[in-house]
PDB file of N, CA and C in Angstrom:
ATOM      1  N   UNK A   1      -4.283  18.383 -22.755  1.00  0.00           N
ATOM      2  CA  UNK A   1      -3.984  17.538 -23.906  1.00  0.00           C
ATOM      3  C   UNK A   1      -5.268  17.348 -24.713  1.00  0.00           C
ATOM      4  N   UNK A   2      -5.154  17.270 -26.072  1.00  0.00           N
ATOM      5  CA  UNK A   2      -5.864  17.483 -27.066  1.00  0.00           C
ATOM      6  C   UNK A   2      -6.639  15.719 -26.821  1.00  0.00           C
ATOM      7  N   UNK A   3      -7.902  15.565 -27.277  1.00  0.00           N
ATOM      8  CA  UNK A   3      -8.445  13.936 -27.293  1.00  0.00           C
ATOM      9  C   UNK A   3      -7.998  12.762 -28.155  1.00  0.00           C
ATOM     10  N   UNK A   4      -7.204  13.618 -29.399  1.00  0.00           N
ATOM     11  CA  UNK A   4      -6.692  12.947 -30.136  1.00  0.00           C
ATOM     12  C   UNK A   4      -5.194  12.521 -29.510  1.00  0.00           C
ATOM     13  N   UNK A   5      -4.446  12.900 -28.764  1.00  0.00           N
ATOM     14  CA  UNK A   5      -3.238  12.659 -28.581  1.00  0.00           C
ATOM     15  C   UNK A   5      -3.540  11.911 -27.236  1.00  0.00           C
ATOM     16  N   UNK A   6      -4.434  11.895 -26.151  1.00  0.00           N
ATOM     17  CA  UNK A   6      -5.130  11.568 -25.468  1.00  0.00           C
ATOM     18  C   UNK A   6      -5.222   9.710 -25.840  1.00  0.00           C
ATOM     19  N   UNK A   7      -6.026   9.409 -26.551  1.00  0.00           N
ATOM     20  CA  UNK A   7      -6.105   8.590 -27.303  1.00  0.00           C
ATOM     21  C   UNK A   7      -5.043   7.781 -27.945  1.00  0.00           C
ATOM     22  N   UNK A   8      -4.020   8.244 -28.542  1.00  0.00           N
ATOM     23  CA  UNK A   8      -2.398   7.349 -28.893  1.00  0.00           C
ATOM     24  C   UNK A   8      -2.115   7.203 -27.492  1.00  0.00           C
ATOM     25  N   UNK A   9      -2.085   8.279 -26.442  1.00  0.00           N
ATOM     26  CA  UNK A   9      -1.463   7.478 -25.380  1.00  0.00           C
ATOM     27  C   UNK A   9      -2.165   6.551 -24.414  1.00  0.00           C
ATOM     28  N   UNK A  10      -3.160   6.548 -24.087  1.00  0.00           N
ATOM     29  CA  UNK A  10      -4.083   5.629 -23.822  1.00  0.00           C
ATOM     30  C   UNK A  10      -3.440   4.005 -24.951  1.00  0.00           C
ATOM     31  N   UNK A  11      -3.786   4.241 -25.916  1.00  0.00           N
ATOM     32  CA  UNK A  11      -3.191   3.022 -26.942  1.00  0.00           C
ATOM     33  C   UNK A  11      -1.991   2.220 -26.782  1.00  0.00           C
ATOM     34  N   UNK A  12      -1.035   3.574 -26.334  1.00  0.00           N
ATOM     35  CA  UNK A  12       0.200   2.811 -25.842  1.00  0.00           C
ATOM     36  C   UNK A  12       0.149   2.759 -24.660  1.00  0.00           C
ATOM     37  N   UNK A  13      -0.420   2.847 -23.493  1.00  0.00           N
ATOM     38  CA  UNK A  13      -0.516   2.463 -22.236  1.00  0.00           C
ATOM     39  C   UNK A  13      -0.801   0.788 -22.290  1.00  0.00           C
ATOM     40  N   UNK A  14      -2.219   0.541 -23.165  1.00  0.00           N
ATOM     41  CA  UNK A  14      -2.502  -0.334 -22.852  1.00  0.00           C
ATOM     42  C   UNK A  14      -2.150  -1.980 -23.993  1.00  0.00           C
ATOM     43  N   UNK A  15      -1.154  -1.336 -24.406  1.00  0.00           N
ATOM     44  CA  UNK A  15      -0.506  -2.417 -25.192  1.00  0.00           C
ATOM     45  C   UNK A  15      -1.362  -2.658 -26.534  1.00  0.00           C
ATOM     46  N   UNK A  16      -2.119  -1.901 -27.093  1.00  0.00           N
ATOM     47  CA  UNK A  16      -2.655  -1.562 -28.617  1.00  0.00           C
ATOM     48  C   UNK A  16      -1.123  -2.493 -29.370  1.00  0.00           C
ATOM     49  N   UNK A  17      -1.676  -3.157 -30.572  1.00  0.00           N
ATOM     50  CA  UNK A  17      -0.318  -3.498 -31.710  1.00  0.00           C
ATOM     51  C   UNK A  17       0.271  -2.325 -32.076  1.00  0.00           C
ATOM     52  N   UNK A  18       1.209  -1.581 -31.411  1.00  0.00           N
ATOM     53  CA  UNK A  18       1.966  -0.625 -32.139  1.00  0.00           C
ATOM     54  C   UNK A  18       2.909  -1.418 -32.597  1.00  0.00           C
ATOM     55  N   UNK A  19       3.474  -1.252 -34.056  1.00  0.00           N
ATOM     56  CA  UNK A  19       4.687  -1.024 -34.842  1.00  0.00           C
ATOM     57  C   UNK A  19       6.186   0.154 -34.353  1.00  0.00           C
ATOM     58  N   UNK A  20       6.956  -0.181 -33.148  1.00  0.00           N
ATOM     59  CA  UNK A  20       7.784   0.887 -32.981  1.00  0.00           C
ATOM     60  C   UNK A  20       9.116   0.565 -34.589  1.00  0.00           C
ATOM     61  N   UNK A  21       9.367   1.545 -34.936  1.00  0.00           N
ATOM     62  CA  UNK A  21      10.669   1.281 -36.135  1.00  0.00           C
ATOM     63  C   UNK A  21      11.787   1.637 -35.529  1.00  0.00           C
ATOM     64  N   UNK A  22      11.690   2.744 -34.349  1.00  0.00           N
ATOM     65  CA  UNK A  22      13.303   2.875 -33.929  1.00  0.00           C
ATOM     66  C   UNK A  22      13.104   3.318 -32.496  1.00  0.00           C
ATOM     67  N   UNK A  23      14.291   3.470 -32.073  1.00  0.00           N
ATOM     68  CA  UNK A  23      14.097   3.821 -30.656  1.00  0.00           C
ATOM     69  C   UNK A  23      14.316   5.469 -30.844  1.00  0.00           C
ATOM     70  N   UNK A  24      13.836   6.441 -30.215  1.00  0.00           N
ATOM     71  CA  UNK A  24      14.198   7.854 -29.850  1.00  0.00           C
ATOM     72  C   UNK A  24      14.705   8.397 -28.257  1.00  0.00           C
ATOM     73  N   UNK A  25      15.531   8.082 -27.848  1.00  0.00           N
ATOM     74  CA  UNK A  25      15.788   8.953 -26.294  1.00  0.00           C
ATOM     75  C   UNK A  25      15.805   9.948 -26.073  1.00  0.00           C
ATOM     76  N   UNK A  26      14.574  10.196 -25.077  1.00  0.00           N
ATOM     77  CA  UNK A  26      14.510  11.826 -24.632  1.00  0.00           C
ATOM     78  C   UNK A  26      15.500  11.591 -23.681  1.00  0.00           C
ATOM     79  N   UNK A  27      16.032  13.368 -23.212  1.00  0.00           N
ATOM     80  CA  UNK A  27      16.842  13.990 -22.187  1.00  0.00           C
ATOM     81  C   UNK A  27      15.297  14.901 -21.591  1.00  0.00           C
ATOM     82  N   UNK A  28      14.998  13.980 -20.677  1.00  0.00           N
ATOM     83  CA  UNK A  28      14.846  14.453 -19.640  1.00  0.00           C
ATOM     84  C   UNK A  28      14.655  15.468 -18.120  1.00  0.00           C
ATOM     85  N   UNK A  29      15.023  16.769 -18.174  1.00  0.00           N
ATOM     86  CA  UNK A  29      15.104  16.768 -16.892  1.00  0.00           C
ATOM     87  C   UNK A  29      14.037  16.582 -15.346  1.00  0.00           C
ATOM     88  N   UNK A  30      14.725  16.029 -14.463  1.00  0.00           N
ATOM     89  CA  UNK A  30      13.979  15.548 -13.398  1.00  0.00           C
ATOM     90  C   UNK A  30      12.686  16.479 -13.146  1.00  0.00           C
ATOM     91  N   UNK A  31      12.839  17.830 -13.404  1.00  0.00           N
ATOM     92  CA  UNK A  31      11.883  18.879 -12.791  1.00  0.00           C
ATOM     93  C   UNK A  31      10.802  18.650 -13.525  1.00  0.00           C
ATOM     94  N   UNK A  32      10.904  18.029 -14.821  1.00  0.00           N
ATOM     95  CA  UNK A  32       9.389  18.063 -15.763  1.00  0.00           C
ATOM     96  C   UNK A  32       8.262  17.410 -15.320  1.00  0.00           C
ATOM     97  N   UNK A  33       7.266  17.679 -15.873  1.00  0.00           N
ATOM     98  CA  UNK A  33       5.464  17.102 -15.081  1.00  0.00           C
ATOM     99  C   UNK A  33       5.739  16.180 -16.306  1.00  0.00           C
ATOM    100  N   UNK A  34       4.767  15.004 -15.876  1.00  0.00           N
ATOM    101  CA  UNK A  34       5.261  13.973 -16.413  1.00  0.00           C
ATOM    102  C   UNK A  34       4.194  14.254 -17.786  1.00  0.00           C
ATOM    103  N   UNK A  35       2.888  15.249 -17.636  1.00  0.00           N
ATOM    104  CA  UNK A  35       2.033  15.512 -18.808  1.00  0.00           C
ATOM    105  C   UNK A  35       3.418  16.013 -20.097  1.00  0.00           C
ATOM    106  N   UNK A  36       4.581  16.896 -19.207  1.00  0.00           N
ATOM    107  CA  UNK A  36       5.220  17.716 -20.358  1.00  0.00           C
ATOM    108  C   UNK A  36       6.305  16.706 -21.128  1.00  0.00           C
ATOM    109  N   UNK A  37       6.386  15.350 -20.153  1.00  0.00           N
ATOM    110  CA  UNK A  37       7.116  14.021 -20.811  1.00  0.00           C
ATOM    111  C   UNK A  37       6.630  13.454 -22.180  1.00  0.00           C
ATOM    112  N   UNK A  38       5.100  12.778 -21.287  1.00  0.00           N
ATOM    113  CA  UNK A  38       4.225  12.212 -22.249  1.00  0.00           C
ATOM    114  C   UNK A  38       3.726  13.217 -23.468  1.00  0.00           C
ATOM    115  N   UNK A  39       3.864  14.789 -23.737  1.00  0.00           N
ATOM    116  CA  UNK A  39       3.761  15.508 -24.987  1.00  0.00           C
ATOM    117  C   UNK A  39       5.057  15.366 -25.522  1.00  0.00           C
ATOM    118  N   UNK A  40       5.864  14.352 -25.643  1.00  0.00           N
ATOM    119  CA  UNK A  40       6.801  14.535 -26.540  1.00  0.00           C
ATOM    120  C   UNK A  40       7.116  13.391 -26.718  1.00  0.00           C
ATOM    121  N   UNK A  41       5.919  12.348 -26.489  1.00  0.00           N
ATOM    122  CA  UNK A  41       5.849  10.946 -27.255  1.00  0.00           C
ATOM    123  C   UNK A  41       6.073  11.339 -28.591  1.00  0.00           C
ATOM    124  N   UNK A  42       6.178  10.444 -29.565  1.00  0.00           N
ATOM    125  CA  UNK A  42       5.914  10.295 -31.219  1.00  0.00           C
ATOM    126  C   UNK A  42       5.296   8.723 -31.762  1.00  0.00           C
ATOM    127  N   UNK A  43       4.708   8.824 -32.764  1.00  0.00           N
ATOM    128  CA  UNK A  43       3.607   7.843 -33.026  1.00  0.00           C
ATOM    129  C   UNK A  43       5.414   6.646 -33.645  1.00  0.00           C
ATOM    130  N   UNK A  44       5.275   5.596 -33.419  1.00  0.00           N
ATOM    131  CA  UNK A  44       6.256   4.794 -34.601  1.00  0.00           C
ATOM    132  C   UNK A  44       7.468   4.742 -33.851  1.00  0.00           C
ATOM    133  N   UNK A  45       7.803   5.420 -32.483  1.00  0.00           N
ATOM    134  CA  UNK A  45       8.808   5.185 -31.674  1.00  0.00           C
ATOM    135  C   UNK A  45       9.165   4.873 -30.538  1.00  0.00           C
ATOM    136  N   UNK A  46       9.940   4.090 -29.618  1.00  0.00           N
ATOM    137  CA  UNK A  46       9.399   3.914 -28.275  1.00  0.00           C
ATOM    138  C   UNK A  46      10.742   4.575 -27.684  1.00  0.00           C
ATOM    139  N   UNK A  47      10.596   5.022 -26.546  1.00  0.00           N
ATOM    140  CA  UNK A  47      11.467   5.805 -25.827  1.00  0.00           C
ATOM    141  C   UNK A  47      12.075   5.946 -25.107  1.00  0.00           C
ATOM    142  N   UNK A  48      12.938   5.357 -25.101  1.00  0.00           N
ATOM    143  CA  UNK A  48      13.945   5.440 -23.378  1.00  0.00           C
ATOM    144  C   UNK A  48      14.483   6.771 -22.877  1.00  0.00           C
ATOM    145  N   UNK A  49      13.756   7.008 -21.572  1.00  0.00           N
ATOM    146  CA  UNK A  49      13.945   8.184 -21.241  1.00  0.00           C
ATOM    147  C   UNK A  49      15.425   8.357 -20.009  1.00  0.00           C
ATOM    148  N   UNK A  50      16.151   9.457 -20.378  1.00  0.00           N
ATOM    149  CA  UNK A  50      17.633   9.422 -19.787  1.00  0.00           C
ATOM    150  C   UNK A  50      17.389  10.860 -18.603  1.00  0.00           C
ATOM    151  N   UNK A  51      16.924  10.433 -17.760  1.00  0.00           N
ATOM    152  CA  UNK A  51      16.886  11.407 -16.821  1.00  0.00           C
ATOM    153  C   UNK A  51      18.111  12.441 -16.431  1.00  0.00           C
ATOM    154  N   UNK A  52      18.313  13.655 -16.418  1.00  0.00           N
ATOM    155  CA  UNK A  52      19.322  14.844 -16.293  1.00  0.00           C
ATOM    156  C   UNK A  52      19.185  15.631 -15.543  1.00  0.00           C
ATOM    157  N   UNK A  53      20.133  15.838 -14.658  1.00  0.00           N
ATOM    158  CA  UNK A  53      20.370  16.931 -13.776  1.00  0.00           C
ATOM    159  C   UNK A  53      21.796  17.536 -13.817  1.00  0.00           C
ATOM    160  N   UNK A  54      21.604  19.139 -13.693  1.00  0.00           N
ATOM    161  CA  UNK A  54      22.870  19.990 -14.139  1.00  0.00           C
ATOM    162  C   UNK A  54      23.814  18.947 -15.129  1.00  0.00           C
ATOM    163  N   UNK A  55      23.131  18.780 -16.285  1.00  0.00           N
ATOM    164  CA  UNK A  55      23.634  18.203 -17.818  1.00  0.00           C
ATOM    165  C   UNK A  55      24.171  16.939 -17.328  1.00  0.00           C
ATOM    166  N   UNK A  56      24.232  15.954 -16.530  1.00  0.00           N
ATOM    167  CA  UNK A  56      24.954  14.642 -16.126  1.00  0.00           C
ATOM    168  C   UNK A  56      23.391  13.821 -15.741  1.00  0.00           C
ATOM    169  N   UNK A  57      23.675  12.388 -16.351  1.00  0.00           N
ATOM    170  CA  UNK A  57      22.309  11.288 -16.742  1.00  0.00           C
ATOM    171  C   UNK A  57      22.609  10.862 -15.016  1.00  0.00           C
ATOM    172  N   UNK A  58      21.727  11.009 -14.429  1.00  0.00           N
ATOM    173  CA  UNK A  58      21.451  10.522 -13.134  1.00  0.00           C
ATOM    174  C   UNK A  58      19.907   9.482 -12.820  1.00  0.00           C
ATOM    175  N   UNK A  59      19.492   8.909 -14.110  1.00  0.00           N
ATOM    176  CA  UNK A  59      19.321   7.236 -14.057  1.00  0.00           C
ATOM    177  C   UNK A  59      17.763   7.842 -15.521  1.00  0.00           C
ATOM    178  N   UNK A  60      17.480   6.381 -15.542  1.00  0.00           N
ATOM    179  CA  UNK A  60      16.481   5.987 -16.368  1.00  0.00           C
ATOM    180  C   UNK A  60      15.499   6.032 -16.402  1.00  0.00           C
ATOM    181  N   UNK A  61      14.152   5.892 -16.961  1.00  0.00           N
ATOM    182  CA  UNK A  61      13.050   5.303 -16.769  1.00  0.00           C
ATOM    183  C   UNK A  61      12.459   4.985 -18.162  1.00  0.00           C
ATOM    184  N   UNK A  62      11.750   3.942 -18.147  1.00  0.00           N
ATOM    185  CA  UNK A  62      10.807   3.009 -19.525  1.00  0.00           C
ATOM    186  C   UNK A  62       9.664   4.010 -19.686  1.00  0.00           C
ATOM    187  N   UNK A  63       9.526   4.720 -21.088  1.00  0.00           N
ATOM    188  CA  UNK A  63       8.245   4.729 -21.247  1.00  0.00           C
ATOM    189  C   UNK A  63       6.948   4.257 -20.432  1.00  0.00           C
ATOM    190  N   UNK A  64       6.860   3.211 -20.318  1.00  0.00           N
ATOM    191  CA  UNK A  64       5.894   2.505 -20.049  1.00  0.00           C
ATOM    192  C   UNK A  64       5.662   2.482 -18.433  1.00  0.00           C
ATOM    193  N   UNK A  65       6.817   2.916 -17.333  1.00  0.00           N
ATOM    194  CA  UNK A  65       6.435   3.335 -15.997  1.00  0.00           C
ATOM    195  C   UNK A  65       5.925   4.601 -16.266  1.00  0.00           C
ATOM    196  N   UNK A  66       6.357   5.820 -17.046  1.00  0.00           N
ATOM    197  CA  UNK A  66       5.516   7.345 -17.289  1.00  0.00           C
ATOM    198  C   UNK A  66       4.232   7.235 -17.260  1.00  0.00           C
ATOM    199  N   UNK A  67       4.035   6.165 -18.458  1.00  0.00           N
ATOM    200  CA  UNK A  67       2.552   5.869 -18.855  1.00  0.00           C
ATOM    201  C   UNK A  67       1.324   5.321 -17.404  1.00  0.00           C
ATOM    202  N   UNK A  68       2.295   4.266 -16.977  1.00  0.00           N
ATOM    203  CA  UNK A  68       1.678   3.585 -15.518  1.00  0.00           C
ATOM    204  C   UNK A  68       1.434   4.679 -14.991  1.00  0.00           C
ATOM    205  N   UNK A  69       2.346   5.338 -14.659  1.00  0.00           N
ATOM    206  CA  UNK A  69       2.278   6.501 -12.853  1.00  0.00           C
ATOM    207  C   UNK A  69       1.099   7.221 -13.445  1.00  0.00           C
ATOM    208  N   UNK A  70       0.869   7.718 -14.520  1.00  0.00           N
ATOM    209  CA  UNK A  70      -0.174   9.157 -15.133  1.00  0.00           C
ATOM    210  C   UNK A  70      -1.309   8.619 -15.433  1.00  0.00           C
ATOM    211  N   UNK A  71      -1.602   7.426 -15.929  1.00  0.00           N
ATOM    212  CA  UNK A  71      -2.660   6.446 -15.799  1.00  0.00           C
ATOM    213  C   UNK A  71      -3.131   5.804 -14.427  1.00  0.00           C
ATOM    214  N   UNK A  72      -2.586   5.027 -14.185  1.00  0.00           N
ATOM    215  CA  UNK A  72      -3.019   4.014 -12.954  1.00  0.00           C
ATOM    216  C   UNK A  72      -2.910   4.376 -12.131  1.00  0.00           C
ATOM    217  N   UNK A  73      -1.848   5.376 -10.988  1.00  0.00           N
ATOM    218  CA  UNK A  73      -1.362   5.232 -10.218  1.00  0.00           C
ATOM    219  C   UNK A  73      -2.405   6.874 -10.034  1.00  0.00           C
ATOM    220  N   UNK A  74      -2.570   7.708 -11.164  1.00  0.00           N
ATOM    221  CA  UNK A  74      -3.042   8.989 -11.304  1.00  0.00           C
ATOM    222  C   UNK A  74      -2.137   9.950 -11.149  1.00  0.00           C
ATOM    223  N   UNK A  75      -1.035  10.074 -11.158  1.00  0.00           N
ATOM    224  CA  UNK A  75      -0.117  11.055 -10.781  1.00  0.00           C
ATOM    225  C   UNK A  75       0.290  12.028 -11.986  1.00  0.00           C
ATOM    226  N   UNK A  76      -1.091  12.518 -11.589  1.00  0.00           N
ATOM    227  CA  UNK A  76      -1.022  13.702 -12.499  1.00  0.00           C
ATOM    228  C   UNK A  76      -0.373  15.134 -12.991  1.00  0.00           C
ATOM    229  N   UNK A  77       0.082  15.058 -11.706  1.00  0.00           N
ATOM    230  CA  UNK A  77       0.798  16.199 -11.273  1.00  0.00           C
ATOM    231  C   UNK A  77       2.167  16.039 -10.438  1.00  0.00           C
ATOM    232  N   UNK A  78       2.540  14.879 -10.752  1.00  0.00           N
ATOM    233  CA  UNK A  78       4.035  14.491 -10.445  1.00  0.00           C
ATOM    234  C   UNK A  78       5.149  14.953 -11.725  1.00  0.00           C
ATOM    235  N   UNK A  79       6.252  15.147 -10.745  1.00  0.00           N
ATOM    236  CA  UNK A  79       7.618  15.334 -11.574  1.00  0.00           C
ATOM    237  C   UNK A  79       8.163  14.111 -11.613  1.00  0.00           C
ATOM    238  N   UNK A  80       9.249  14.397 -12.734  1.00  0.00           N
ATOM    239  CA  UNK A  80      10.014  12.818 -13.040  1.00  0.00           C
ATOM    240  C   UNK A  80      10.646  12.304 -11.921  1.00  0.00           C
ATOM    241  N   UNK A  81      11.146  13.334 -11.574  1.00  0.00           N
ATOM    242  CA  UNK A  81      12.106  12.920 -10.046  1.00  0.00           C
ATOM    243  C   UNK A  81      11.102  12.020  -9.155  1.00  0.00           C
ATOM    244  N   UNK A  82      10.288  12.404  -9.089  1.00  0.00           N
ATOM    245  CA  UNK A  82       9.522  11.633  -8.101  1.00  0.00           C
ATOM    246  C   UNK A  82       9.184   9.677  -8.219  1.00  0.00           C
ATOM    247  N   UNK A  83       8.905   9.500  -9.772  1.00  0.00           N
ATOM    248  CA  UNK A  83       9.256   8.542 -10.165  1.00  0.00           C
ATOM    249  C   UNK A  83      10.323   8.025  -9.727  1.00  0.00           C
ATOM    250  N   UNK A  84      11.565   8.328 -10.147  1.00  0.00           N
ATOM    251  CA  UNK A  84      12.967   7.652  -9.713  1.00  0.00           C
ATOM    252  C   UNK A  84      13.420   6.871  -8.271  1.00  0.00           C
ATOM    253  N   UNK A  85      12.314   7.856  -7.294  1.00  0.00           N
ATOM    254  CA  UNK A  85      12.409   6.865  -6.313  1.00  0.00           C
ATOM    255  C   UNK A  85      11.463   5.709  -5.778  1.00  0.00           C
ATOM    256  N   UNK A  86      10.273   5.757  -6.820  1.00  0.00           N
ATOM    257  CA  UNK A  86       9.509   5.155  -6.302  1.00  0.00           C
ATOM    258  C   UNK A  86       9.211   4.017  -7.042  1.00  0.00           C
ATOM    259  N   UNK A  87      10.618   3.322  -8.225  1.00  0.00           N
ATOM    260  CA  UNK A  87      10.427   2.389  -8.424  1.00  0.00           C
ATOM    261  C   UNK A  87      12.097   1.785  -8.480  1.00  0.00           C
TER     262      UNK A  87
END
């Protein structure tokens, strides 16, 4: 990831005044690294992410746990699935 995009997400990790105007929901699937999640943030939107397996929503997760696990927790190299059970 580029330093500049690096940087917005860092911003929104740590609760910077963002302005969201609408919501956008990604689809998900469980197999993705959570780096290939967080590249398909957008600046001005916040995201509820709808987790998918063989095309049927098999549960949720907030922005803002993606952000936790890849920040804090370091899970850098985790898939979404892995999230799902560990909160």
């Amino acid at each position: 990831m580029n330093f500049v995009f690096m940087r917005f997400l860092l911003e929104r990790y740590y609760g910077k005044k963002m302005d969201f105007k609408r919501l956008r929901p990604l689809n998900i699937n469980g197999e993705e690294f959570l780096y290939e999640v967080l590249e398909k943030f957008q600046r001005g939107k916040k995201h509820p992410l709808l987790i998918m397996k063989d095309g049927k929503e098999i549960g949720h997760l907030d922005e803002n746990e993606v952000l936790h696990a890849y920040f804090a927790e370091k899970q850098i190299d985790a898939k979404v699935k892995d999230l799902m059970y560990s909160y």
